[in-house]
C-alpha atoms as a PDB file:
ATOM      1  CA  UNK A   1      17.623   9.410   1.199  1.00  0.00           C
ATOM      2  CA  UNK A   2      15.205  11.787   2.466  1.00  0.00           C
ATOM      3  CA  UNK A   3      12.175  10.322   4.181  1.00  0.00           C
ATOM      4  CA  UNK A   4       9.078  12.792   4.564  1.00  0.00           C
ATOM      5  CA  UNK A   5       6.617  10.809   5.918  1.00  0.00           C
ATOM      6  CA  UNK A   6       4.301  13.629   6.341  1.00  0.00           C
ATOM      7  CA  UNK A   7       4.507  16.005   3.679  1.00  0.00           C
ATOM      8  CA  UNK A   8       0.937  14.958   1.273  1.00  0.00           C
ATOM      9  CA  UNK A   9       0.624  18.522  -1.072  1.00  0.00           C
ATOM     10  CA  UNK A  10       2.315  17.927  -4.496  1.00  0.00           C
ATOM     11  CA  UNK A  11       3.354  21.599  -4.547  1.00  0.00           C
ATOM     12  CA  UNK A  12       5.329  21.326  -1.251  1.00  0.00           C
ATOM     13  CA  UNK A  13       6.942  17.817  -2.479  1.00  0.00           C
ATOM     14  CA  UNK A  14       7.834  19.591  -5.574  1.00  0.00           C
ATOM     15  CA  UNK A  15       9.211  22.477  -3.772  1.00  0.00           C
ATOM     16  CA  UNK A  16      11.299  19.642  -1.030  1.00  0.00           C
ATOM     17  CA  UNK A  17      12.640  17.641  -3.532  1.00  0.00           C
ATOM     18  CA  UNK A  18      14.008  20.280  -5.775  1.00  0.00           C
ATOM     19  CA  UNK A  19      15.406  21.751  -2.198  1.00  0.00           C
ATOM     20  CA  UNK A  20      17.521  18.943  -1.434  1.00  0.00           C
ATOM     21  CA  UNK A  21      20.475  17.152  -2.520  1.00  0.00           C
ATOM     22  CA  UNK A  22      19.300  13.517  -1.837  1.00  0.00           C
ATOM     23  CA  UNK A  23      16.396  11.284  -2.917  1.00  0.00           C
ATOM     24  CA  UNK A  24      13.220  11.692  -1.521  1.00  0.00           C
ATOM     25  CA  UNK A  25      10.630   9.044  -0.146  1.00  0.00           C
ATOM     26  CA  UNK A  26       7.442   9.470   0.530  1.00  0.00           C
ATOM     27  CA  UNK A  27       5.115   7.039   2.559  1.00  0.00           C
ATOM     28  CA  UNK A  28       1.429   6.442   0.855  1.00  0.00           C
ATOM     29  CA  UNK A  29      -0.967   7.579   3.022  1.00  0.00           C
ATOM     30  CA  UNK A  30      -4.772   8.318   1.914  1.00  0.00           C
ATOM     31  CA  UNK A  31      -4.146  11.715   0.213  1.00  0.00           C
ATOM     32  CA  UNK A  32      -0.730  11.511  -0.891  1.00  0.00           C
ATOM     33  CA  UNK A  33      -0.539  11.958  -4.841  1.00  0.00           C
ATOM     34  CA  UNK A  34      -0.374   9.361  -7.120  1.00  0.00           C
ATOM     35  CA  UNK A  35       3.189   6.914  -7.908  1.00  0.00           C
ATOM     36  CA  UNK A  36       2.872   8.637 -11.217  1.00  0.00           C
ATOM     37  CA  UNK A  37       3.243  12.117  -9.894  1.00  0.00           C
ATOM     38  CA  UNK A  38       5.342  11.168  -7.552  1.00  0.00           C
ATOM     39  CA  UNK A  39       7.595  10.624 -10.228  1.00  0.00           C
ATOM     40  CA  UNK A  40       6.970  13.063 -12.073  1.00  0.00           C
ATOM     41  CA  UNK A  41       8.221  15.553  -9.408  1.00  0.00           C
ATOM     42  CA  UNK A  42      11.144  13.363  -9.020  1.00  0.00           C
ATOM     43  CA  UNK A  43      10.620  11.366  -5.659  1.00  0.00           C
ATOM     44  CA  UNK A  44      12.499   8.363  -5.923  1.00  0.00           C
ATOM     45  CA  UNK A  45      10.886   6.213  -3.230  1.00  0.00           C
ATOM     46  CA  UNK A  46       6.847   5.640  -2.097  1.00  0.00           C
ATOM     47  CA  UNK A  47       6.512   3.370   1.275  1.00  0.00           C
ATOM     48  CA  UNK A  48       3.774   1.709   1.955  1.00  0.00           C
ATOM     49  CA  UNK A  49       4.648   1.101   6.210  1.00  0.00           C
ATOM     50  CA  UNK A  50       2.366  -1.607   6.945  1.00  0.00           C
ATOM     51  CA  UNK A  51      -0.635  -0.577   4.532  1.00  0.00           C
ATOM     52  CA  UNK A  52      -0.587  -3.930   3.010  1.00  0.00           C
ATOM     53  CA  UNK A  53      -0.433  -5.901   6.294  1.00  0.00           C
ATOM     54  CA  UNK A  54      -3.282  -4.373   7.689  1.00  0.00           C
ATOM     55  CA  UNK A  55      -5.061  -5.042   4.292  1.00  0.00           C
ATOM     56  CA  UNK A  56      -4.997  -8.624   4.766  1.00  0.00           C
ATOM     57  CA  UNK A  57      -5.588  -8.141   8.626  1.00  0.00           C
ATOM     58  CA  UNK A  58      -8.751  -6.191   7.288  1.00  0.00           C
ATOM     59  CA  UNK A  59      -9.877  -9.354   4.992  1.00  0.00           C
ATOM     60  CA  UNK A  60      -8.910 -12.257   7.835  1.00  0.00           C
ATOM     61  CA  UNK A  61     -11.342  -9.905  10.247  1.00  0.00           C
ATOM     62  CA  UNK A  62     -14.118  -9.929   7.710  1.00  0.00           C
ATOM     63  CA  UNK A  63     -14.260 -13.813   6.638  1.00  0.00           C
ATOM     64  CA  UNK A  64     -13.693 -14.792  10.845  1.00  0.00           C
ATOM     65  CA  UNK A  65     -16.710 -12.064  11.285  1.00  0.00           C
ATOM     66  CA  UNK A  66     -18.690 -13.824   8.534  1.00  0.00           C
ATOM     67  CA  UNK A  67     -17.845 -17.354   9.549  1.00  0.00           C
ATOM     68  CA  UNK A  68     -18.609 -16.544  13.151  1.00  0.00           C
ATOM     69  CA  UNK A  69     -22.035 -14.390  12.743  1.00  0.00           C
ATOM     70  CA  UNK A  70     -23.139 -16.101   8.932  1.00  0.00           C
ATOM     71  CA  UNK A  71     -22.134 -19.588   9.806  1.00  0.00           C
ATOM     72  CA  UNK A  72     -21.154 -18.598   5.525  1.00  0.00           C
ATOM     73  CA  UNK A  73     -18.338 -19.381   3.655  1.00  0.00           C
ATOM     74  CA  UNK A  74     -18.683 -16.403   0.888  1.00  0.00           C
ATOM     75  CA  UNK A  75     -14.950 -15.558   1.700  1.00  0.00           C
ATOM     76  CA  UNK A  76     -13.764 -18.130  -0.271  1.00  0.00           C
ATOM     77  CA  UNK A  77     -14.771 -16.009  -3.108  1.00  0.00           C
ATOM     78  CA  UNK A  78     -12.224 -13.499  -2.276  1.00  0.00           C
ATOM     79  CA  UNK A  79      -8.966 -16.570  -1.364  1.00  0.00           C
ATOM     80  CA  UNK A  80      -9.483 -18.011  -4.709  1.00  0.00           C
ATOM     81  CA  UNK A  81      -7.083 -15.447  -6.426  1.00  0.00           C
ATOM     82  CA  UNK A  82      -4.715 -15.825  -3.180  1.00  0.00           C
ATOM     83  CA  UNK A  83      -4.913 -19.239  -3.592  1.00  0.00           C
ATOM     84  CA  UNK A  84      -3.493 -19.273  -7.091  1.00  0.00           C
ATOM     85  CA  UNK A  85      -0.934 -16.834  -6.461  1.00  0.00           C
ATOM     86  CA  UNK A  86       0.338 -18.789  -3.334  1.00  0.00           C
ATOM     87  CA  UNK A  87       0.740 -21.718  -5.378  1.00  0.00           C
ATOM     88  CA  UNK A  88       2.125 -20.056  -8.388  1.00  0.00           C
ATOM     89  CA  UNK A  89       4.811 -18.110  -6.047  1.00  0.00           C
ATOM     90  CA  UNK A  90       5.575 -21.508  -4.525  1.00  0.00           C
ATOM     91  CA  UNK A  91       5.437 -24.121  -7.365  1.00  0.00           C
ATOM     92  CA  UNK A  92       9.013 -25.134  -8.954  1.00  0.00           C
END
């Protein structure tokens, strides 16, 4: 596997994975094409680092900053679906 963490064009993907022997992953990053034409130049792999992570960091910051400055509870409106998916992933 090939990891090119920095190359974003879809011209010089194209041009790197038909260059190489190996599979080629690619790490998301703002910019980066699409899954979909990822594939459809042939990379076989999209990373996502820690995109995800700081996602939820991102929403635990927001709710603590409303709870703290509001006094609010609005974010429960966004842990609803987390809720159900928590208890879905867990249930037996």
């Amino acid at each position: 596997m090939l990891y090119a963490p920095k190359v974003t064009k879809l011209d010089e993907l194209r041009e790197l994975v038909a260059s190489v022997d190996k599979p080629v992953n690619v790490l998301a990053l703002p910019g980066v094409p699409t899954v979909a034409e990822l594939a459809g130049i042939g990379v076989k792999r999209v990373s996502i680092g820690g995109a995800f992570a700081f996602v939820a960091c991102n929403a635990l910051v927001e709710a603590g900053r409303e709870l703290l400055d509001q006094g609010t509870y609005n974010f429960w409106n966004q842990a609803a679906p987390g809720t159900t998916a928590a208890r879905s992933a867990f249930s037996s």
